[in-house]
PDB file of N, CA and C in Angstrom:
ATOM      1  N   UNK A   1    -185.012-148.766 137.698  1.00  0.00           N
ATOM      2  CA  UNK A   1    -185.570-149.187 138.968  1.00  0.00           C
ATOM      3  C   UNK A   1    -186.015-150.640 138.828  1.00  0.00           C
ATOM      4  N   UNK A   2    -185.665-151.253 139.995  1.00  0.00           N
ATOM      5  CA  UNK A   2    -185.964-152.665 139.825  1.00  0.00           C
ATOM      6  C   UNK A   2    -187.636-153.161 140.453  1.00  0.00           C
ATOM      7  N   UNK A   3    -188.119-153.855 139.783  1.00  0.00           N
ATOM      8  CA  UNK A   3    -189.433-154.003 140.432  1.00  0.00           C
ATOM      9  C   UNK A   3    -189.275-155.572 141.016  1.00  0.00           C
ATOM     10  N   UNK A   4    -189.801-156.001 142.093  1.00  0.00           N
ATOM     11  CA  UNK A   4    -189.306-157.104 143.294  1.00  0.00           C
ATOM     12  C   UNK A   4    -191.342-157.466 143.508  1.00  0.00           C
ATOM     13  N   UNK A   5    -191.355-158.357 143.417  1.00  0.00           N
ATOM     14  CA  UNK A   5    -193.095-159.036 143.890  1.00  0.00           C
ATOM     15  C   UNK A   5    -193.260-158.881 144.926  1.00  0.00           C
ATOM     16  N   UNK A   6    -194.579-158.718 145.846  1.00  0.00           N
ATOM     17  CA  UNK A   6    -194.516-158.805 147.139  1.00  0.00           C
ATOM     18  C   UNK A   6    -194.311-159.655 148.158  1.00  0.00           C
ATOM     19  N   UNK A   7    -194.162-161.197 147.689  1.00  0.00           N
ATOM     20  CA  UNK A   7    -193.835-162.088 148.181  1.00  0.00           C
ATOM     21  C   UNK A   7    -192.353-162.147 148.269  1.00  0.00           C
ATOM     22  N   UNK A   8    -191.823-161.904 147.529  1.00  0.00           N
ATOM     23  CA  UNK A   8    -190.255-161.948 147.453  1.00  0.00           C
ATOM     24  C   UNK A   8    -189.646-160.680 148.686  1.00  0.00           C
ATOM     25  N   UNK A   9    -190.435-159.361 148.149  1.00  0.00           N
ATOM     26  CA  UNK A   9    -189.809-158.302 149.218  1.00  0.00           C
ATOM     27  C   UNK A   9    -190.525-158.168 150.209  1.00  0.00           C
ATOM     28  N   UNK A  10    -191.516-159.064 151.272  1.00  0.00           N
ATOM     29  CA  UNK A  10    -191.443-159.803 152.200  1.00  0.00           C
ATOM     30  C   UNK A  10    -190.285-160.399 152.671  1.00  0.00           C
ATOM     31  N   UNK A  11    -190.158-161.489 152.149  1.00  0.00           N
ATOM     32  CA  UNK A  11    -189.447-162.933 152.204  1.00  0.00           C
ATOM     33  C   UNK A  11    -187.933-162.271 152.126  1.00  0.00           C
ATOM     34  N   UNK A  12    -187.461-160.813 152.080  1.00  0.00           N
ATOM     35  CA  UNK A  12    -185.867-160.335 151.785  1.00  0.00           C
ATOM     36  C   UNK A  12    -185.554-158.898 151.943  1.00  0.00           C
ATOM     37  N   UNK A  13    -186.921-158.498 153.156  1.00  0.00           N
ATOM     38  CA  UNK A  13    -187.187-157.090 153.257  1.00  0.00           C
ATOM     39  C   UNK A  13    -185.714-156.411 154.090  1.00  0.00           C
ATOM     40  N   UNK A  14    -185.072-157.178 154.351  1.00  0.00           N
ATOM     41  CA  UNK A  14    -184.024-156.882 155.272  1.00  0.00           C
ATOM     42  C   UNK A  14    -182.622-156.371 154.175  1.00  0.00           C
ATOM     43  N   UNK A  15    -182.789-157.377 153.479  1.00  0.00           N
ATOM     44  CA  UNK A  15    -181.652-156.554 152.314  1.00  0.00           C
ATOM     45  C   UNK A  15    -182.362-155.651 151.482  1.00  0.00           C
ATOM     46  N   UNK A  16    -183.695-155.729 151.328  1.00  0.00           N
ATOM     47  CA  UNK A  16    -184.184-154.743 150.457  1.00  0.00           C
ATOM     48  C   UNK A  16    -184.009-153.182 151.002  1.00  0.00           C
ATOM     49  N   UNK A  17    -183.898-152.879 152.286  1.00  0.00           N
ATOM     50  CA  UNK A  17    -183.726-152.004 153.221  1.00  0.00           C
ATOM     51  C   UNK A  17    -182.387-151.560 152.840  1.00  0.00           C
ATOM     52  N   UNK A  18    -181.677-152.477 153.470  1.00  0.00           N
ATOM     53  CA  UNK A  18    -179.802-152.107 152.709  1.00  0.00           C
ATOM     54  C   UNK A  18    -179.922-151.415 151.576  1.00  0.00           C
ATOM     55  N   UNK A  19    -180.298-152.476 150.814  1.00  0.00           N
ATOM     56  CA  UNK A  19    -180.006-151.781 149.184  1.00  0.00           C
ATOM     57  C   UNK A  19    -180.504-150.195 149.256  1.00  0.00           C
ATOM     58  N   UNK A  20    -181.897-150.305 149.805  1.00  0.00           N
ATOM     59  CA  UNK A  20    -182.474-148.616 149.733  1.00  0.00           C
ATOM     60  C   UNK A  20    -181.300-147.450 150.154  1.00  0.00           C
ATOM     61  N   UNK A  21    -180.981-148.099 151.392  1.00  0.00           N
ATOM     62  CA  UNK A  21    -180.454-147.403 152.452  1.00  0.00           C
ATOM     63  C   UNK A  21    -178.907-147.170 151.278  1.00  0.00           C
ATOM     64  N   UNK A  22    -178.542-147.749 150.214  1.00  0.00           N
ATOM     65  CA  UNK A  22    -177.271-147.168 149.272  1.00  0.00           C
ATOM     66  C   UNK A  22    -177.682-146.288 148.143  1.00  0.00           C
ATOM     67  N   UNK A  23    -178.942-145.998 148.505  1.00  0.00           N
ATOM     68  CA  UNK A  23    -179.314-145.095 147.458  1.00  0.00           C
ATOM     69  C   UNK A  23    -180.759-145.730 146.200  1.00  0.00           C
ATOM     70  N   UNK A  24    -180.660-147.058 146.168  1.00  0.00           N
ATOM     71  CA  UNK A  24    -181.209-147.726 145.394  1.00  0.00           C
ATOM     72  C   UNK A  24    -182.736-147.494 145.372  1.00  0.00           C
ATOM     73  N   UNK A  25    -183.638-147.562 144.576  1.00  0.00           N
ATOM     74  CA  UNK A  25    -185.300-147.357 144.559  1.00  0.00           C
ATOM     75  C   UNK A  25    -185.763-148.437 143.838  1.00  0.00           C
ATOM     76  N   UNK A  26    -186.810-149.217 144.547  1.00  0.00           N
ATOM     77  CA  UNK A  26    -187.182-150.724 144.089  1.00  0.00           C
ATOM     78  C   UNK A  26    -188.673-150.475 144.180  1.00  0.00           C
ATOM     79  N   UNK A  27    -189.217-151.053 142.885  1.00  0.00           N
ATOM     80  CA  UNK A  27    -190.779-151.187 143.055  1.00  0.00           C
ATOM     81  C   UNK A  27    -191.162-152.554 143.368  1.00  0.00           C
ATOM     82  N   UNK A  28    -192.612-152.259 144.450  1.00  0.00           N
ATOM     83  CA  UNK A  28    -192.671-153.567 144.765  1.00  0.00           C
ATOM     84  C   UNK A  28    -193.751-153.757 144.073  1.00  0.00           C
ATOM     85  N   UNK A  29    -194.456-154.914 143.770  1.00  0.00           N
ATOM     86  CA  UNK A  29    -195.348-155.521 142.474  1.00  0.00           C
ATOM     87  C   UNK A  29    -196.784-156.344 143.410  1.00  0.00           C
ATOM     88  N   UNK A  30    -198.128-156.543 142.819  1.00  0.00           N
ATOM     89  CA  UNK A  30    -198.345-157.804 143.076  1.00  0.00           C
ATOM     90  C   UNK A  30    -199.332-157.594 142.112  1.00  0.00           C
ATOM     91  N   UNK A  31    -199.469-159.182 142.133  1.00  0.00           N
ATOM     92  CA  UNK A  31    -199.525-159.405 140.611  1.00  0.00           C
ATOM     93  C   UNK A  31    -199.363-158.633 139.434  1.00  0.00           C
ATOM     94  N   UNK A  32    -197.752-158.631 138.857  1.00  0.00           N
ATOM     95  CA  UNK A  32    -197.554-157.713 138.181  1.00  0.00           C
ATOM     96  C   UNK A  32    -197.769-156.313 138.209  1.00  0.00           C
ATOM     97  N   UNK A  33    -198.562-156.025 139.024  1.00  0.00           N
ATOM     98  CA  UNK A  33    -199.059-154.708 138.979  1.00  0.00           C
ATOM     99  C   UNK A  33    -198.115-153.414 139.799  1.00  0.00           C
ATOM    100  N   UNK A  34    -197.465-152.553 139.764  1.00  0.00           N
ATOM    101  CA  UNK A  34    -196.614-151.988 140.763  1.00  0.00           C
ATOM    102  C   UNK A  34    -197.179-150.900 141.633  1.00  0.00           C
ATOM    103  N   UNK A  35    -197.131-151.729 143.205  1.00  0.00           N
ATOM    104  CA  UNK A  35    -197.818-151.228 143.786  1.00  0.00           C
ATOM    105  C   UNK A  35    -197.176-149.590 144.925  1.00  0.00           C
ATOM    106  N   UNK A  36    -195.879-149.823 145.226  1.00  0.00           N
ATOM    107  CA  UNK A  36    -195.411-149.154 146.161  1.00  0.00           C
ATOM    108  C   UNK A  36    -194.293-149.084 145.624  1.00  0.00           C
ATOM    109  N   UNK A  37    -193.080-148.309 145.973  1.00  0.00           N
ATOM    110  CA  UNK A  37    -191.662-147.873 145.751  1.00  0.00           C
ATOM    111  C   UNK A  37    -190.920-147.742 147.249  1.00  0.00           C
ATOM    112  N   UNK A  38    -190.170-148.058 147.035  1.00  0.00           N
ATOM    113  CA  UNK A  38    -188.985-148.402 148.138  1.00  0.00           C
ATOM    114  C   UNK A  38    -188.261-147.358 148.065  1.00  0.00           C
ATOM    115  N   UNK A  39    -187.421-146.266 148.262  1.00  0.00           N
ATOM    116  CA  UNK A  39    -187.023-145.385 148.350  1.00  0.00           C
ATOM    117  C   UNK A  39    -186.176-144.676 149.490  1.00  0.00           C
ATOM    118  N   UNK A  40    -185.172-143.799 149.612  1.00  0.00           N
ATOM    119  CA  UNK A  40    -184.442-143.590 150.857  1.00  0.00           C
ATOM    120  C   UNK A  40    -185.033-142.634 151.339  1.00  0.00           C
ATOM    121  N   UNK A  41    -185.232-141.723 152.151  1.00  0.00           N
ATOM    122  CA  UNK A  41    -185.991-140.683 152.739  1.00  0.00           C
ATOM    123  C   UNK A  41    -184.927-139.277 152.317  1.00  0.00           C
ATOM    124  N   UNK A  42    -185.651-138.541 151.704  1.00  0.00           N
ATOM    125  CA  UNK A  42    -184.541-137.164 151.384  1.00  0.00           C
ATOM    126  C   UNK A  42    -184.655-136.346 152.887  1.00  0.00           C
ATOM    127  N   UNK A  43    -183.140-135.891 152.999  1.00  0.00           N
ATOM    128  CA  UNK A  43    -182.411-135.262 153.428  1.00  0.00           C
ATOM    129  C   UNK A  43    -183.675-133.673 153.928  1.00  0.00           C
ATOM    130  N   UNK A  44    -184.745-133.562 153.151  1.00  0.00           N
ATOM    131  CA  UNK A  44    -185.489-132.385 153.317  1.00  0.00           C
ATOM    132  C   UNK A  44    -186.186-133.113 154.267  1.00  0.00           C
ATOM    133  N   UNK A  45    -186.428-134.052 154.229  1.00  0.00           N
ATOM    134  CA  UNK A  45    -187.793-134.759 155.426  1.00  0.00           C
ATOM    135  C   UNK A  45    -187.517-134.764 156.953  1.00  0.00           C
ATOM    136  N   UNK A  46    -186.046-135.069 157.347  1.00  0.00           N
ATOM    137  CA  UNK A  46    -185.604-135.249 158.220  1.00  0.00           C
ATOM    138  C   UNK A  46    -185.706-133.628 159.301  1.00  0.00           C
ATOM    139  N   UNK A  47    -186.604-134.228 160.393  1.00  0.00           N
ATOM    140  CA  UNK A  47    -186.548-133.047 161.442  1.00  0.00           C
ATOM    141  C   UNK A  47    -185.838-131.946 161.469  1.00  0.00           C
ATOM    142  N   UNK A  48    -185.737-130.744 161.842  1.00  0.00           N
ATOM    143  CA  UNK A  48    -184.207-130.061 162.284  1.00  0.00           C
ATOM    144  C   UNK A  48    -184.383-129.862 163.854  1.00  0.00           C
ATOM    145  N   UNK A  49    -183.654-130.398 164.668  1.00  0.00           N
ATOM    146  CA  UNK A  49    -183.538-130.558 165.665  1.00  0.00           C
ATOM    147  C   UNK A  49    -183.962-129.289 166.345  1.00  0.00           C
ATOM    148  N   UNK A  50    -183.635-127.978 166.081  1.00  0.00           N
ATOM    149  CA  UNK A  50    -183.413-126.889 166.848  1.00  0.00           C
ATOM    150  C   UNK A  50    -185.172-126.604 167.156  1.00  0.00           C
ATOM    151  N   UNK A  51    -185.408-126.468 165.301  1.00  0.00           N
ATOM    152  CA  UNK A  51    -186.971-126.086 165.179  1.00  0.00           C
ATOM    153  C   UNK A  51    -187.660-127.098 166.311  1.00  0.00           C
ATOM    154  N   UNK A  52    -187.527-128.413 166.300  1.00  0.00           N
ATOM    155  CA  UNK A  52    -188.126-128.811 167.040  1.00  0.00           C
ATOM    156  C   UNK A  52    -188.420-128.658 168.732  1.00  0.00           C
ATOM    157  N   UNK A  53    -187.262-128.741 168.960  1.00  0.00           N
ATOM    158  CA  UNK A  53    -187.105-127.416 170.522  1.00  0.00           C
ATOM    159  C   UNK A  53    -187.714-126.389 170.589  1.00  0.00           C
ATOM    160  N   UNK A  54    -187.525-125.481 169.726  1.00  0.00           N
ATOM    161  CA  UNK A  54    -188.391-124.530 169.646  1.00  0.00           C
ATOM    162  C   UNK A  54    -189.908-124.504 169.912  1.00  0.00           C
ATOM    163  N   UNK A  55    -190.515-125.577 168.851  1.00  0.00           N
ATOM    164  CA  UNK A  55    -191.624-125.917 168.936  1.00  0.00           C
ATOM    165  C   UNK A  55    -192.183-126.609 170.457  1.00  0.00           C
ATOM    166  N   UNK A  56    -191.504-127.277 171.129  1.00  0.00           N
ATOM    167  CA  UNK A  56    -192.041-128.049 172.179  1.00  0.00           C
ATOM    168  C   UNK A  56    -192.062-126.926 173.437  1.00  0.00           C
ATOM    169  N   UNK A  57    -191.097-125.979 173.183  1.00  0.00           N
ATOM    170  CA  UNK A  57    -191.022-124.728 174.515  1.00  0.00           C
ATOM    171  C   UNK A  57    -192.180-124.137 174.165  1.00  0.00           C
ATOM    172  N   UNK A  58    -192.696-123.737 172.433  1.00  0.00           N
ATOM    173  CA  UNK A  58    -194.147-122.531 172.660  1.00  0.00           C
ATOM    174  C   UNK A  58    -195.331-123.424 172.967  1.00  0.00           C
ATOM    175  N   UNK A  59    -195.080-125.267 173.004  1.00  0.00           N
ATOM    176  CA  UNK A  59    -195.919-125.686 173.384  1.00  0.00           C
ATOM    177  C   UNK A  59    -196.382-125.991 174.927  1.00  0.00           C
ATOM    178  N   UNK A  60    -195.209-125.890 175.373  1.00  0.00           N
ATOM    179  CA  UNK A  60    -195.051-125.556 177.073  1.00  0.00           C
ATOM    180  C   UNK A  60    -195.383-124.693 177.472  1.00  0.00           C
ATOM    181  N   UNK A  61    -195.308-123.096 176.878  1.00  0.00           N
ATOM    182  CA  UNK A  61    -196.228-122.097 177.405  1.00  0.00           C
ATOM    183  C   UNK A  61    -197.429-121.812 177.134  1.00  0.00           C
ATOM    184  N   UNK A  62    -197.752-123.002 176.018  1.00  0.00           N
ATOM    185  CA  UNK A  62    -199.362-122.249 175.779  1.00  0.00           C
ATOM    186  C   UNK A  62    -200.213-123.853 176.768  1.00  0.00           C
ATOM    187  N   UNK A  63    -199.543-124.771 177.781  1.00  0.00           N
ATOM    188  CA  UNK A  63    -200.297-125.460 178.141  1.00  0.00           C
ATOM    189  C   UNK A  63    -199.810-125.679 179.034  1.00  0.00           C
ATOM    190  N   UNK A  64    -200.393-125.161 180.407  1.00  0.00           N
ATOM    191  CA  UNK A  64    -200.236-125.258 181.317  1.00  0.00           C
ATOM    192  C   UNK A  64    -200.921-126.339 182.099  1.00  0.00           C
ATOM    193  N   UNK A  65    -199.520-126.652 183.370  1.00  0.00           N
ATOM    194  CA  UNK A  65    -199.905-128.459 184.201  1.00  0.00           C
ATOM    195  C   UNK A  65    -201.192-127.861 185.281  1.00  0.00           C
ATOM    196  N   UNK A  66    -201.486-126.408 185.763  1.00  0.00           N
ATOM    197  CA  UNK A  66    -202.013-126.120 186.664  1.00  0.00           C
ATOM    198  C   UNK A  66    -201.832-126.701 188.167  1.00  0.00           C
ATOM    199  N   UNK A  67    -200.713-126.462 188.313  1.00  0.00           N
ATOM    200  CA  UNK A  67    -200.390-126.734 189.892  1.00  0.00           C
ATOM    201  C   UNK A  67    -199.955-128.086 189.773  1.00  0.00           C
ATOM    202  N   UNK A  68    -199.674-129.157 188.782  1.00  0.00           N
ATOM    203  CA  UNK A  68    -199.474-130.667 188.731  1.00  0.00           C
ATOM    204  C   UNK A  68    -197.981-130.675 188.704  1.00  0.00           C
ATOM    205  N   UNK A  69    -197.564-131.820 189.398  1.00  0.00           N
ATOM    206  CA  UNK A  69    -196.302-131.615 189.151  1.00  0.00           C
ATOM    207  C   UNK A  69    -195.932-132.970 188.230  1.00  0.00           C
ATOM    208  N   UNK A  70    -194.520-133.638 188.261  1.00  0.00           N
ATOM    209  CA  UNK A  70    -194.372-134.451 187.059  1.00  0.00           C
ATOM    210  C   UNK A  70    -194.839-135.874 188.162  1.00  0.00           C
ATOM    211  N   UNK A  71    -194.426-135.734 189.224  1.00  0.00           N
ATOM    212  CA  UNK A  71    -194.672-136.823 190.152  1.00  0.00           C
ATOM    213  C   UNK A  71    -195.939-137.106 190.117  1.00  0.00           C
ATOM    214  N   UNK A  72    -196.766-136.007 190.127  1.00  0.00           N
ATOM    215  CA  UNK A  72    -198.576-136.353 190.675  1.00  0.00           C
ATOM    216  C   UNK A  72    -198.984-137.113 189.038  1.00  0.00           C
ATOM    217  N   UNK A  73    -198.409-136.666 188.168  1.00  0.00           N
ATOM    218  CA  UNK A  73    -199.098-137.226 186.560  1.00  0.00           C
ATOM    219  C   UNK A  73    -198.177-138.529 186.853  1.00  0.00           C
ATOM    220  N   UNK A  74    -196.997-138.594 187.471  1.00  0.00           N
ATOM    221  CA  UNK A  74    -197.015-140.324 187.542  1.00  0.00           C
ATOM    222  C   UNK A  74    -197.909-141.267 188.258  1.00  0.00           C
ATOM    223  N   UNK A  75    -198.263-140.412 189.404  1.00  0.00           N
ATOM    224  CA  UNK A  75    -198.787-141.391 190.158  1.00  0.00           C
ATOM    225  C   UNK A  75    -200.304-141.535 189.590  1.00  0.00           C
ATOM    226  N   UNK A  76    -200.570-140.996 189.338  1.00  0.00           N
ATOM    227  CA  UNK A  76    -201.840-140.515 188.824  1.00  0.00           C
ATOM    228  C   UNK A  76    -202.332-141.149 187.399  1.00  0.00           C
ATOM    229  N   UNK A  77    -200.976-142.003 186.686  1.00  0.00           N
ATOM    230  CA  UNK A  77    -200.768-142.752 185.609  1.00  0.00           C
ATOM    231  C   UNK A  77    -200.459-144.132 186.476  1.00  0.00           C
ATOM    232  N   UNK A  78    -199.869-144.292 187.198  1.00  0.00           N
ATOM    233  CA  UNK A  78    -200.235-145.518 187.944  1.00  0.00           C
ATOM    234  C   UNK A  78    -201.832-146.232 188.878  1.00  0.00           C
ATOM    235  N   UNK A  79    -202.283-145.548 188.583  1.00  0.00           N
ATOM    236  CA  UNK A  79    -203.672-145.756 189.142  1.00  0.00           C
ATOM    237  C   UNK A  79    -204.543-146.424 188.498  1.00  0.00           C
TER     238      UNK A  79
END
């Protein structure tokens, strides 16, 4: 693993991203010291779409608008 200063992976955070994004893991430093790791996000972290549906419908029945409709919370957000 490569360790990169924080001034530098500032100053080149845009390829440092790339590189992650091929798999690569970079520590970032300041003063010598290593503070954080750069890393790609595993494949377990990422949402699963369905569950999440799921989740937002039992959250729709346990909270009810009480007679509101989507129009009145706009206007009602414009105010």
């Amino acid at each position: 693993m490569e360790t990169i200063g924080s001034y530098e992976a500032k100053t080149h955070f845009s390829q440092l991203l790339d590189r992650v994004m091929r798999g690569e893991q970079i520590a970032i430093s300041r003063n010598g010291m290593p503070v954080a790791v750069l890393q790609p996000v595993s494949a377990s972290s990422k949402p699963n779409p369905s569950e999440t549906i799921a989740r937002i419908k039992m959250f729709r029945e346990e909270h009810a608008l009480d007679g509101l409709s989507i129009r009145d919370m706009i206007e009602e957000g414009r105010r």
